[in-house]
C-alpha atoms as a PDB file:
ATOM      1  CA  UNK A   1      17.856  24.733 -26.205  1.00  0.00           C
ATOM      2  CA  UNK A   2      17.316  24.171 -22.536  1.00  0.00           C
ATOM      3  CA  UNK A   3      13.783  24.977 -22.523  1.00  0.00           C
ATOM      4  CA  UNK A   4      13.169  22.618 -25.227  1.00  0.00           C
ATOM      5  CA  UNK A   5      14.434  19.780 -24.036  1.00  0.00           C
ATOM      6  CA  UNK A   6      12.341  20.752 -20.631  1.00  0.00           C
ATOM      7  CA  UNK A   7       8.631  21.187 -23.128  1.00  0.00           C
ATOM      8  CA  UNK A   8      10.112  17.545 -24.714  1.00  0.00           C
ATOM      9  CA  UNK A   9      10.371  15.773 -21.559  1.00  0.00           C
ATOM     10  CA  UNK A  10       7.244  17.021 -20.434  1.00  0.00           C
ATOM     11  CA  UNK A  11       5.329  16.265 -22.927  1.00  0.00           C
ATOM     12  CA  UNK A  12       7.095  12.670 -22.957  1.00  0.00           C
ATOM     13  CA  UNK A  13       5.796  12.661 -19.228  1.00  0.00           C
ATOM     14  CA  UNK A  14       2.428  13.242 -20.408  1.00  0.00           C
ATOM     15  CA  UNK A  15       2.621  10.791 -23.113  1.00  0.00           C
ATOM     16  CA  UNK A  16       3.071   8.196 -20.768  1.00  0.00           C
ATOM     17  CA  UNK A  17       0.774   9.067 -18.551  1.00  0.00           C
ATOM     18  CA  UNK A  18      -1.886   8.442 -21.129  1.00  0.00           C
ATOM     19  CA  UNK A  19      -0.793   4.869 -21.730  1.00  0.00           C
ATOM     20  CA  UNK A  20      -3.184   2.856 -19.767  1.00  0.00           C
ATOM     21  CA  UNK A  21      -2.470  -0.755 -19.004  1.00  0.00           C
ATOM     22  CA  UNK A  22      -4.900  -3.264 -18.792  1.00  0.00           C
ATOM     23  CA  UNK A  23      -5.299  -6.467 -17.208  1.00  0.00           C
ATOM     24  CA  UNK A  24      -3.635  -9.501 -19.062  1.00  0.00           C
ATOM     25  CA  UNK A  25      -4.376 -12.212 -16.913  1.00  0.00           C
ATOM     26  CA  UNK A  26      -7.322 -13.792 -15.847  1.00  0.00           C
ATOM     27  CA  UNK A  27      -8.147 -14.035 -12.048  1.00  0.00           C
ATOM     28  CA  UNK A  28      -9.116 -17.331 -10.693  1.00  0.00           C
ATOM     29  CA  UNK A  29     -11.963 -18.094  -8.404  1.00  0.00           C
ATOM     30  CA  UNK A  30      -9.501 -18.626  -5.114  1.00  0.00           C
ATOM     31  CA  UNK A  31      -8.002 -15.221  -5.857  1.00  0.00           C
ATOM     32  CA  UNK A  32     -11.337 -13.354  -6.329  1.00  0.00           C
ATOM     33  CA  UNK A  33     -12.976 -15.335  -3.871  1.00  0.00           C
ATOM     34  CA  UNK A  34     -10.348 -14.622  -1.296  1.00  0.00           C
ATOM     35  CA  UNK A  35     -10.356 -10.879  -1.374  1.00  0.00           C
ATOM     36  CA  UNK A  36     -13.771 -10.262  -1.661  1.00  0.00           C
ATOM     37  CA  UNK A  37     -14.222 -12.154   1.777  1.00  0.00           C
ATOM     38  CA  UNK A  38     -11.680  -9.966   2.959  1.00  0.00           C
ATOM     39  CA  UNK A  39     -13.012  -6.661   2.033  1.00  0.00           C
ATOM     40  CA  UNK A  40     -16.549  -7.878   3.109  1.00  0.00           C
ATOM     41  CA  UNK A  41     -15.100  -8.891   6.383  1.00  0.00           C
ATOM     42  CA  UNK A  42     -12.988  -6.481   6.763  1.00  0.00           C
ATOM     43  CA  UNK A  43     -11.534  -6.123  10.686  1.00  0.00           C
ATOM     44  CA  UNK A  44     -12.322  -3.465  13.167  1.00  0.00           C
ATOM     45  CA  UNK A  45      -9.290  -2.640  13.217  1.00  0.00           C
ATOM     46  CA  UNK A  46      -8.632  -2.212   9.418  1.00  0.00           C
ATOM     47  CA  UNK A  47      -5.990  -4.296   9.840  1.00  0.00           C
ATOM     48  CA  UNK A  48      -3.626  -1.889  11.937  1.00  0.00           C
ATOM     49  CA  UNK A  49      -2.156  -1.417  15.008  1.00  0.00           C
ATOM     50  CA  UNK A  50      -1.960   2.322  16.569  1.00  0.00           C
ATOM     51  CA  UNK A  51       2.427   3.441  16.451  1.00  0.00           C
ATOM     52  CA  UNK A  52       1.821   4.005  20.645  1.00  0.00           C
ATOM     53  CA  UNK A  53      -0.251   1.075  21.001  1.00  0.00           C
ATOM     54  CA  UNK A  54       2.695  -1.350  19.209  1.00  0.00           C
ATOM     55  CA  UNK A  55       5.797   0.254  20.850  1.00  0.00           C
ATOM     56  CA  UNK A  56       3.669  -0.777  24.297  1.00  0.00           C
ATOM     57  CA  UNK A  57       3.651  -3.845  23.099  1.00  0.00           C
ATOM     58  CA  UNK A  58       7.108  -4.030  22.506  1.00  0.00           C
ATOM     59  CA  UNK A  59       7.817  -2.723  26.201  1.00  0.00           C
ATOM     60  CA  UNK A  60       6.278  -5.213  27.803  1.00  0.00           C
ATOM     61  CA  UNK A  61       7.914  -7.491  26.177  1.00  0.00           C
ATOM     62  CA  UNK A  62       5.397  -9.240  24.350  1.00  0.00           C
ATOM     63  CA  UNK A  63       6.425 -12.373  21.708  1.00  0.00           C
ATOM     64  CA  UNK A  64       5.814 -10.582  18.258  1.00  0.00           C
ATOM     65  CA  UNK A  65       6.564 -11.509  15.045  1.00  0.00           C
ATOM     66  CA  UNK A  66       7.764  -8.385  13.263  1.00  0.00           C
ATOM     67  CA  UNK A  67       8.622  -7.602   9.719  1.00  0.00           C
ATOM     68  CA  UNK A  68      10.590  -4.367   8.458  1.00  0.00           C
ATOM     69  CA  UNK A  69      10.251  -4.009   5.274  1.00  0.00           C
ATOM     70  CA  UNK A  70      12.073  -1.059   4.459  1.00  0.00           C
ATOM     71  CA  UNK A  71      15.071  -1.570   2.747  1.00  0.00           C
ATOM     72  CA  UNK A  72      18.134  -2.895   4.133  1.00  0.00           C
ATOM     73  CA  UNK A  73      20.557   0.291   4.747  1.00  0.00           C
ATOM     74  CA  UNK A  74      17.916   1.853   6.953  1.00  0.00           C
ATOM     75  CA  UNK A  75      17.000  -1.442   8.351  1.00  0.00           C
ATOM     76  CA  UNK A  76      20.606  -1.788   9.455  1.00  0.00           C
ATOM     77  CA  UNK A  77      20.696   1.710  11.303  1.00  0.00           C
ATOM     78  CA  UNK A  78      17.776   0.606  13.904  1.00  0.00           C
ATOM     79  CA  UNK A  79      15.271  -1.437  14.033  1.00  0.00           C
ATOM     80  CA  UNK A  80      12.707  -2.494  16.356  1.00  0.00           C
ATOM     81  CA  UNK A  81      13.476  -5.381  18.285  1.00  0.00           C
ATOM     82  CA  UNK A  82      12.933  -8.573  16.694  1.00  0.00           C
ATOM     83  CA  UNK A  83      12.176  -7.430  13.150  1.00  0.00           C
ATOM     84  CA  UNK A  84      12.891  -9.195  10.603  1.00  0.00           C
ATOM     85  CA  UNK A  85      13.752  -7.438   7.562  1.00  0.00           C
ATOM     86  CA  UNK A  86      12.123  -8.114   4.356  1.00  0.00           C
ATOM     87  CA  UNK A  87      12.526  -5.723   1.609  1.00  0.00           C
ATOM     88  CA  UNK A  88       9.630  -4.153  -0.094  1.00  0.00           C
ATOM     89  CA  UNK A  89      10.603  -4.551  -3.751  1.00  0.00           C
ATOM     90  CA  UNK A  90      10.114  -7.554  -6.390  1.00  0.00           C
ATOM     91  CA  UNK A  91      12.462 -10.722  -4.466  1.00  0.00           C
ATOM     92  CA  UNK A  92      11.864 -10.782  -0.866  1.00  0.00           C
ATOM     93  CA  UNK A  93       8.726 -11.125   0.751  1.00  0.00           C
ATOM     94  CA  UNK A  94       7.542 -13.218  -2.394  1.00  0.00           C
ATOM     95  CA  UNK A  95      10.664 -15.831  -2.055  1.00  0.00           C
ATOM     96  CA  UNK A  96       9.600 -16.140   1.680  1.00  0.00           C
ATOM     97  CA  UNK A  97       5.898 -16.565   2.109  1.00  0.00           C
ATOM     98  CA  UNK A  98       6.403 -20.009   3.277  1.00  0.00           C
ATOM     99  CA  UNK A  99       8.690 -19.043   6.157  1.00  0.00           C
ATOM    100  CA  UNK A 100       5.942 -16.524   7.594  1.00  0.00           C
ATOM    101  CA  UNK A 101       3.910 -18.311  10.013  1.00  0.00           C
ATOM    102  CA  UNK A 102       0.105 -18.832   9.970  1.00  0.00           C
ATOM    103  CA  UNK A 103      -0.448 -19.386  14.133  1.00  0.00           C
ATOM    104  CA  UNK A 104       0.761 -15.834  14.980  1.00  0.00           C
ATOM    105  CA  UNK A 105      -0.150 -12.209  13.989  1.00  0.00           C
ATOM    106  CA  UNK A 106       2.243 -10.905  11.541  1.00  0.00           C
ATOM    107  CA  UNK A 107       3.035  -6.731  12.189  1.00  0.00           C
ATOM    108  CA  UNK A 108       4.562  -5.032   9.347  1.00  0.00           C
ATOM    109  CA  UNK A 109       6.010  -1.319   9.033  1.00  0.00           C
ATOM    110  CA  UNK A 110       7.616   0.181   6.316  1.00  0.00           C
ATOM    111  CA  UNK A 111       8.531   4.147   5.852  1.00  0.00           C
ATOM    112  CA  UNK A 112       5.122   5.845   5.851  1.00  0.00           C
ATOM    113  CA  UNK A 113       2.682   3.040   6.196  1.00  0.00           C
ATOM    114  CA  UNK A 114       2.115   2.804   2.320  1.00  0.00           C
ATOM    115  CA  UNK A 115       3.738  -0.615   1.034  1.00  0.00           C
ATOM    116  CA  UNK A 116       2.961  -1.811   4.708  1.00  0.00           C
ATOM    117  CA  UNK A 117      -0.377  -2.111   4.189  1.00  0.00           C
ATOM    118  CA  UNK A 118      -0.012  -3.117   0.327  1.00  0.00           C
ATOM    119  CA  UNK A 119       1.553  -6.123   1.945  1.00  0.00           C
ATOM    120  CA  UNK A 120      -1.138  -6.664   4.812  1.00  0.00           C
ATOM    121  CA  UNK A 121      -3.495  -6.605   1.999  1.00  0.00           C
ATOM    122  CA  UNK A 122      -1.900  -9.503   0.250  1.00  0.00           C
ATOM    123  CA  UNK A 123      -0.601 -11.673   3.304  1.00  0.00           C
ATOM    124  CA  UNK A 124      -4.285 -11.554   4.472  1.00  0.00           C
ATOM    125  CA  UNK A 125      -5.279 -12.451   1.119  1.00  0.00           C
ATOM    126  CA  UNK A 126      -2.991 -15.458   1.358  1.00  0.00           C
ATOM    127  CA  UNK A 127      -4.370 -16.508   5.473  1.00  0.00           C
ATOM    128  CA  UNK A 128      -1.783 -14.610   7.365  1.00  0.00           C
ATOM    129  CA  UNK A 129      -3.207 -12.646  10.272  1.00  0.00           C
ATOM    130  CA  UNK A 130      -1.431  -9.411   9.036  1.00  0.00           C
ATOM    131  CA  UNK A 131      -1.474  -5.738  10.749  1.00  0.00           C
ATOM    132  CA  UNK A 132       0.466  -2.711   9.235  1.00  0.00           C
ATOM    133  CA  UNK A 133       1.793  -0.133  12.026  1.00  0.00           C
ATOM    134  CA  UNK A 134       0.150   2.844  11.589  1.00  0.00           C
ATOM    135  CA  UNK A 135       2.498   5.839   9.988  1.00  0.00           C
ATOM    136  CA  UNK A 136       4.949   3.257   9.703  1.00  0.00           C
ATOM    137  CA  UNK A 137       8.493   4.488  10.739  1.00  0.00           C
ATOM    138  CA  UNK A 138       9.012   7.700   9.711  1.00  0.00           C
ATOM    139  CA  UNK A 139       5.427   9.378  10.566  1.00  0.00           C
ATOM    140  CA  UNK A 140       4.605   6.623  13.442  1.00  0.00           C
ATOM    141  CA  UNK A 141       7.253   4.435  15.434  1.00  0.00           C
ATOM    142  CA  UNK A 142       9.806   7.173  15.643  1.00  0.00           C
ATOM    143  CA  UNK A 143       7.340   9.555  16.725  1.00  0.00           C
ATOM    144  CA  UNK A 144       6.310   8.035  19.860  1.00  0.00           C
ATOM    145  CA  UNK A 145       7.947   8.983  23.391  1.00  0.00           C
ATOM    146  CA  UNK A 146      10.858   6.318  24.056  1.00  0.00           C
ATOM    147  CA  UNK A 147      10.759   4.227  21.052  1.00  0.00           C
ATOM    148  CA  UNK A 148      14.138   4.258  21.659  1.00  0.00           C
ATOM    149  CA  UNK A 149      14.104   1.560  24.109  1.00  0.00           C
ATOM    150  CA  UNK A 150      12.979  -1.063  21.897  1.00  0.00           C
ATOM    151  CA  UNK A 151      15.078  -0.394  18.904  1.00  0.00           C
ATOM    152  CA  UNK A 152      17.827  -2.582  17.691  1.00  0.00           C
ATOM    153  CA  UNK A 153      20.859  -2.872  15.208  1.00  0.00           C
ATOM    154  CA  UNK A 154      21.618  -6.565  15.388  1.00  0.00           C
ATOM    155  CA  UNK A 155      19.697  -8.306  12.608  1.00  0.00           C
ATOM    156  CA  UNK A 156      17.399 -11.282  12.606  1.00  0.00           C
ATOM    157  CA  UNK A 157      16.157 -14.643  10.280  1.00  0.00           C
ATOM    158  CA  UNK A 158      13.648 -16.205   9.667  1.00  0.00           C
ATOM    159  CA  UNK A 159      12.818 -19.729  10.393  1.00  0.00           C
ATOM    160  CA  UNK A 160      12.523 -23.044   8.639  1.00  0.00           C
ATOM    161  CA  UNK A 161       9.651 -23.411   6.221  1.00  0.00           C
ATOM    162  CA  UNK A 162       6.328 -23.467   8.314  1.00  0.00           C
ATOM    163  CA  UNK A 163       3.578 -26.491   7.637  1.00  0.00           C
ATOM    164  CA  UNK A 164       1.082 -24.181   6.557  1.00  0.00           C
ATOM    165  CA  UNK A 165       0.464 -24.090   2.686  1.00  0.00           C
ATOM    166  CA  UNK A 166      -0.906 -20.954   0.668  1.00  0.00           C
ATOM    167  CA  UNK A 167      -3.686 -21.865  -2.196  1.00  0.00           C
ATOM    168  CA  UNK A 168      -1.471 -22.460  -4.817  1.00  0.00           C
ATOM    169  CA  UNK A 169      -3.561 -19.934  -7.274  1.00  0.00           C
ATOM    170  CA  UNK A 170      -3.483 -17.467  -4.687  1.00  0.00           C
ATOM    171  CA  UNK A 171       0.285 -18.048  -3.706  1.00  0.00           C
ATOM    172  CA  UNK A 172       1.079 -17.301  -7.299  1.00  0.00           C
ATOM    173  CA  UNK A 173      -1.027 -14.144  -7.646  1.00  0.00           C
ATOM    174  CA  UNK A 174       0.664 -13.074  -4.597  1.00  0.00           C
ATOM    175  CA  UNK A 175       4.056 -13.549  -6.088  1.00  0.00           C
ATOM    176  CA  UNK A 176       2.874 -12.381  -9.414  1.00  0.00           C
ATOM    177  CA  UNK A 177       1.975  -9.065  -7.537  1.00  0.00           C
ATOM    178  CA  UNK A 178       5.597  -8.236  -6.188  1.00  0.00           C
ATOM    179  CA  UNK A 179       7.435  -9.231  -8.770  1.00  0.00           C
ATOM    180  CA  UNK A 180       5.332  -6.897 -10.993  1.00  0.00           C
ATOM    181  CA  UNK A 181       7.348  -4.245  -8.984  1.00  0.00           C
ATOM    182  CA  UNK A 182      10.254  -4.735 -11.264  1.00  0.00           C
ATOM    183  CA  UNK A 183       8.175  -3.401 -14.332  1.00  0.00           C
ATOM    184  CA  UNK A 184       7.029   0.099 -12.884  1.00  0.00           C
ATOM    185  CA  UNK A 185      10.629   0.614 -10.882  1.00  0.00           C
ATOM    186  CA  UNK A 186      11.355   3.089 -13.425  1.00  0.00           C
ATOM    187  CA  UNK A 187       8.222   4.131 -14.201  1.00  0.00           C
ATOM    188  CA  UNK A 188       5.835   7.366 -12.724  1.00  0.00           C
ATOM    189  CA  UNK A 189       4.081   4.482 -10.730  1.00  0.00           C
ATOM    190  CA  UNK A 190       6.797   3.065  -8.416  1.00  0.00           C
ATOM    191  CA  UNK A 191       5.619   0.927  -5.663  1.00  0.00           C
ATOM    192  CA  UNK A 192       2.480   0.533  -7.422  1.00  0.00           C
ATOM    193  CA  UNK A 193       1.845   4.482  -6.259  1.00  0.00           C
ATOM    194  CA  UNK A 194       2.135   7.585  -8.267  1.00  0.00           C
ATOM    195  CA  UNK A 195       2.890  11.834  -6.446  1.00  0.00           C
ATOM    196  CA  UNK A 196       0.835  14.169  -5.776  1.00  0.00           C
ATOM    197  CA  UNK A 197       2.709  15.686  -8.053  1.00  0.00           C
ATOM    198  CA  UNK A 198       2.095  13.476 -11.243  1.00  0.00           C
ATOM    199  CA  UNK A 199      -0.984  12.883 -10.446  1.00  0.00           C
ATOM    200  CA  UNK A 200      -1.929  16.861 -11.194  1.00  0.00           C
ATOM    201  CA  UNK A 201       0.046  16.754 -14.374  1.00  0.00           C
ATOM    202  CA  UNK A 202      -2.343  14.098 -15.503  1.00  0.00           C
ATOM    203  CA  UNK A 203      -5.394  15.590 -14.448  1.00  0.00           C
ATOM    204  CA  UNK A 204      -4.410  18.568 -16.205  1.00  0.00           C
ATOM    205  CA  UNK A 205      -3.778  16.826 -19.409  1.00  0.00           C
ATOM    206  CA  UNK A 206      -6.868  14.756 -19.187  1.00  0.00           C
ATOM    207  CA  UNK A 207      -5.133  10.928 -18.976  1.00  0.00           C
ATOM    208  CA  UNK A 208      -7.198   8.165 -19.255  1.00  0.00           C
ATOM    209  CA  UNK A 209      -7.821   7.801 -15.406  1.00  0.00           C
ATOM    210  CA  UNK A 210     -10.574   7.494 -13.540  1.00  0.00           C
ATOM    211  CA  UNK A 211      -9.579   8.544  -9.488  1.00  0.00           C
ATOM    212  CA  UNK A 212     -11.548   6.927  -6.486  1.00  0.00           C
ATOM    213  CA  UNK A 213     -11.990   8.423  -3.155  1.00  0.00           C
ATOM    214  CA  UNK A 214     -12.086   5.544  -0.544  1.00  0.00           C
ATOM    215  CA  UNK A 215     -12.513   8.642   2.329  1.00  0.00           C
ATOM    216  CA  UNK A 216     -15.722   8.556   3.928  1.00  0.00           C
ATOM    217  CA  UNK A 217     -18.704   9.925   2.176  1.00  0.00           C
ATOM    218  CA  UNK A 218     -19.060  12.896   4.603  1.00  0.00           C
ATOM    219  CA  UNK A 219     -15.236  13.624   4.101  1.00  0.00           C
ATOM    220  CA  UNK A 220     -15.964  12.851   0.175  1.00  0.00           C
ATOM    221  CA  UNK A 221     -18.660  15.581   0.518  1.00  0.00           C
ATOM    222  CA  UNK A 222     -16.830  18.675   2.265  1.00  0.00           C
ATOM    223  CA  UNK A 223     -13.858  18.217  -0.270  1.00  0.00           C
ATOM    224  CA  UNK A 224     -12.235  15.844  -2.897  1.00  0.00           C
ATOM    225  CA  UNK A 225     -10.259  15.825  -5.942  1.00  0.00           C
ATOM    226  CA  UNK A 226     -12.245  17.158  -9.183  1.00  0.00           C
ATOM    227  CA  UNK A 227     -13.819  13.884 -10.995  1.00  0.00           C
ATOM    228  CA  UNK A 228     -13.338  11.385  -8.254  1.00  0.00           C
ATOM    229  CA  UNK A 229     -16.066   8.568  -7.392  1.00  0.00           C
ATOM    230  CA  UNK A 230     -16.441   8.048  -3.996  1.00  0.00           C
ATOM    231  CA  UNK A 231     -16.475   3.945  -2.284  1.00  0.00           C
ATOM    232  CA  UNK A 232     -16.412   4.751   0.898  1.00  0.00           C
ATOM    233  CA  UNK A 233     -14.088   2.274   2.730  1.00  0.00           C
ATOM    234  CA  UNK A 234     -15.876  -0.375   4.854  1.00  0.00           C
ATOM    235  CA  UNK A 235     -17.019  -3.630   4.968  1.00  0.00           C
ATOM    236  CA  UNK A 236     -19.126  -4.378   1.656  1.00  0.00           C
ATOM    237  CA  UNK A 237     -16.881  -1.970  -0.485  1.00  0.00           C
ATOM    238  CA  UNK A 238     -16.013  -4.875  -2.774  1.00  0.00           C
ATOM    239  CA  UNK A 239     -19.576  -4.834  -3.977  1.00  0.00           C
ATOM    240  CA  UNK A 240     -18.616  -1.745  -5.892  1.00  0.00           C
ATOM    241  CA  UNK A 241     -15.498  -3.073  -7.295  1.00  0.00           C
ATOM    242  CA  UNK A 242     -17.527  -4.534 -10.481  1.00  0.00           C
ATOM    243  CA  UNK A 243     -18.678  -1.159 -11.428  1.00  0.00           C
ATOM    244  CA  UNK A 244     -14.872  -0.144 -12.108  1.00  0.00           C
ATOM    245  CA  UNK A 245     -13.503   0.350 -15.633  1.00  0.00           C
ATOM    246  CA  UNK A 246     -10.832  -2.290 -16.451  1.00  0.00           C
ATOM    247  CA  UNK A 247      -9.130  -0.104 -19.381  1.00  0.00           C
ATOM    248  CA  UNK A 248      -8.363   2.878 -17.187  1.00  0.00           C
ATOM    249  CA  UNK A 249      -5.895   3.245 -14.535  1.00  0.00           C
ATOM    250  CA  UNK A 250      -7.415   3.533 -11.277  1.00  0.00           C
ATOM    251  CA  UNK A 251      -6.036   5.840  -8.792  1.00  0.00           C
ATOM    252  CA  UNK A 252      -6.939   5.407  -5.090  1.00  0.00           C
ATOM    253  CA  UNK A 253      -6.463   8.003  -2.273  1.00  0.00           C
ATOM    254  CA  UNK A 254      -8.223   7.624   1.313  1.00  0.00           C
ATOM    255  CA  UNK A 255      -6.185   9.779   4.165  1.00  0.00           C
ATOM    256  CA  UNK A 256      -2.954   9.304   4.062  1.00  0.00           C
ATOM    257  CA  UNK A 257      -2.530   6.439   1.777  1.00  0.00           C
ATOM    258  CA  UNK A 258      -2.912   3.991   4.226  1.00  0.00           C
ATOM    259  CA  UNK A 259      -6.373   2.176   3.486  1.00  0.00           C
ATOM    260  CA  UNK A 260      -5.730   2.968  -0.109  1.00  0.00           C
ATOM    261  CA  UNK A 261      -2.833   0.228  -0.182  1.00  0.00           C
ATOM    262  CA  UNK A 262      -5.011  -2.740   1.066  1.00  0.00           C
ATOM    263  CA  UNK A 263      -7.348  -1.310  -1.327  1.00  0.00           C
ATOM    264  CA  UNK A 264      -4.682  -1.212  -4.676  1.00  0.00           C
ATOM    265  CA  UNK A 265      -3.556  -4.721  -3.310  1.00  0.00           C
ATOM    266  CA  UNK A 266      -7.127  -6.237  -3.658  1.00  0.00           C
ATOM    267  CA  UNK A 267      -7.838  -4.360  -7.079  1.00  0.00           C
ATOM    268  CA  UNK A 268      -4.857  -5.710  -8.476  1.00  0.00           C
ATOM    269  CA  UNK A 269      -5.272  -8.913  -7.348  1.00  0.00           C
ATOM    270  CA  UNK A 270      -8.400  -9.001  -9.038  1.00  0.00           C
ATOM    271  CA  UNK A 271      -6.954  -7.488 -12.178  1.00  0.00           C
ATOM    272  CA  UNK A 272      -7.533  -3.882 -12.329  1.00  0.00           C
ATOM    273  CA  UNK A 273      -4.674  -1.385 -13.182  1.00  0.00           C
ATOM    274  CA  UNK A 274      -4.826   0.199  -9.543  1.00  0.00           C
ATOM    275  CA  UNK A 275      -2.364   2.561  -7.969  1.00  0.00           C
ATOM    276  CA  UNK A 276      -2.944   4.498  -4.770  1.00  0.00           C
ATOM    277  CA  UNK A 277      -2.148   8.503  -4.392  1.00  0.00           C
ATOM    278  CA  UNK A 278       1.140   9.425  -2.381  1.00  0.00           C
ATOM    279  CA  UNK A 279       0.222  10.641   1.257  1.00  0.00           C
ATOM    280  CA  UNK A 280      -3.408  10.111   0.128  1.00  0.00           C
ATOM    281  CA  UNK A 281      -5.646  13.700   0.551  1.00  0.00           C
ATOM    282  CA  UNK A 282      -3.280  14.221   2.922  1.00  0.00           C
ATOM    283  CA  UNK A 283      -3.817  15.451   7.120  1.00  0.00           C
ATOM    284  CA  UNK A 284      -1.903  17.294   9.565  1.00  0.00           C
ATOM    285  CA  UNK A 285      -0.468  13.743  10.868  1.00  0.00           C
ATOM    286  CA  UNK A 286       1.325  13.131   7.527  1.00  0.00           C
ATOM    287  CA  UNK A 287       2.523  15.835   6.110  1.00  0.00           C
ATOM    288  CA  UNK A 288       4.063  17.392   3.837  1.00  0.00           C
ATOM    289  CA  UNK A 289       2.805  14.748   2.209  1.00  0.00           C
ATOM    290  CA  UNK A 290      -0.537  14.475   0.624  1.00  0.00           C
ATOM    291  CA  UNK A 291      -3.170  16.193  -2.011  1.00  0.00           C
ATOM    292  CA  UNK A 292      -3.712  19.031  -0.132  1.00  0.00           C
ATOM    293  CA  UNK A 293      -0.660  19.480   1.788  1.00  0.00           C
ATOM    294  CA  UNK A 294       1.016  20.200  -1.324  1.00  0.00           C
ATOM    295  CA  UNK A 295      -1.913  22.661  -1.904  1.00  0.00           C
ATOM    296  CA  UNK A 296      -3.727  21.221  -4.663  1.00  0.00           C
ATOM    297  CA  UNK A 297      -7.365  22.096  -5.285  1.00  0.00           C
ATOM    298  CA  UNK A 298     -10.598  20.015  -3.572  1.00  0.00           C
ATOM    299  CA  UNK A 299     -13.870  20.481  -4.535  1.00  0.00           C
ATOM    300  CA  UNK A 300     -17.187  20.173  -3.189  1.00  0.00           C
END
């Protein structure tokens, strides 16, 4: 009896894995305009800040305007200093975007660097300069030699509602995008990201998904996952964007899942079904986590 009620919800998991969602809204000009000038101007710097190069920062003493946006337990039990938390999830960041302010660079960190950069994506989107620390907490921060001297447990606000004002379509796309969160909390695609783990169990039953390696096209070539299309990640990407299916669910993977969360950020934005891969291919930096640090198969 056991074992059949294992096969059942297995083959329930597969069931839903073939559901693909499409787009129901449309996207308006503002929106699509304003991440296809990001992607085509994308920064040197992809939009991050090195883990040793921010805790320097935060040594010296330097005026930063910091947002945690793991969630508020772990928040509570140190912090860097300054940070103000925000939760990832469907409420926070969205009810606040006119309290973040548009004359300073806005860092954000969350566990791994994942929903970080998901969120760069999207305050960039909306005219925040916006940098994700790299690894986030877990892999980055608490990694480098005496973090502990700039970490905190006494919390902090924000401010009064700032003077600058979001395009109102883009504002609500932005908004539209977290609170979204609610309807995959429960689902295989939490956080807008599905496991390595899932993500072989559809492959193997042949869902409906097309997967997209944003790695380089030398790193695409020595090794990626069987059927993926390769858009290298770089400014100009979004020129490839239109050549995307909009009834399949996209799943993106660069490194370490990084990149691949500005990159889910702008898809959705512009309507696809996009989620990125957990721990992306995966590298000795990040692991266990990753395609092939759980020891799935590449191809050449």
């Amino acid at each position: 009896m056991r074992k059949r009620r294992i096969l059942l919800s297995m083959a329930l998991v597969v069931m839903a894995l073939l559901v693909v969602s499409t787009s129901a809204f449309a996207v308006s000009d503002a929106v699509e305009d304003a991440v296809n000038d990001y992607f085509a101007n994308l920064p040197e710097d992809n939009a991050m800040i090195g883990e040793e190069a921010f805790v320097e920062k935060l040594k010296a003493g330097e005026d930063l305007f910091v947002l945690d946006i793991r969630q508020p337990d772990v928040y509570n039990e140190g912090h860097v200093k300054g940070a103000i938390n925000l939760p990832w999830g469907p409420d926070a960041i969205a009810d606040n975007l006119d309290k973040l302010p548009a004359d300073k660079t806005i860092y954000v960190y969350c566990y791994t660097g994942q929903t970080a950069n998901q969120t760069v994506g999207l305050l960039n989107f909306a005219g925040f300069e916006t940098k994700s620390v790299r690894f986030g907490w877990n892999l980055g921060i608490s990694k480098v030699e005496g973090y502990e001297n700039v970490v905190e447990t006494s919390s902090n606000q924000l401010g009064e509602v700032t003077d600058y004002e979001i395009n109102p379509e883009i504002k609500t796309a932005v908004v539209d995008y977290f609170k979204g969160l609610a309807d995959v909390s429960d689902s295989m695609y939490k956080n807008y990201k599905i496991s390595e783990d899932m993500l072989k169990m559809a492959l193997d039953s042949d869902a409906d998904m097309m997967v997209v390696s944003i790695r380089q096209a030398s790193a695409y070539a020595e090794g990626h996952i069987e059927g993926a299309v390769n858009i290298p990640w770089g400014a100009g990407m979004e020129q490839y964007f239109g050549q995307l299916p909009q009834d399949k669910k996209l799943v993106i993977y660069c490194y370490t899942g990084q990149t691949a969360g500005q990159t889910v950020a702008g898809l959705r934005m512009l309507g696809y079904d996009a989620v990125s891969l957990n721990g992306g291919m995966g590298t000795p930096m990040n692991e266990p986590y990753g395609w092939s640090n759980k020891g799935y198969e590449v191809v050449q």
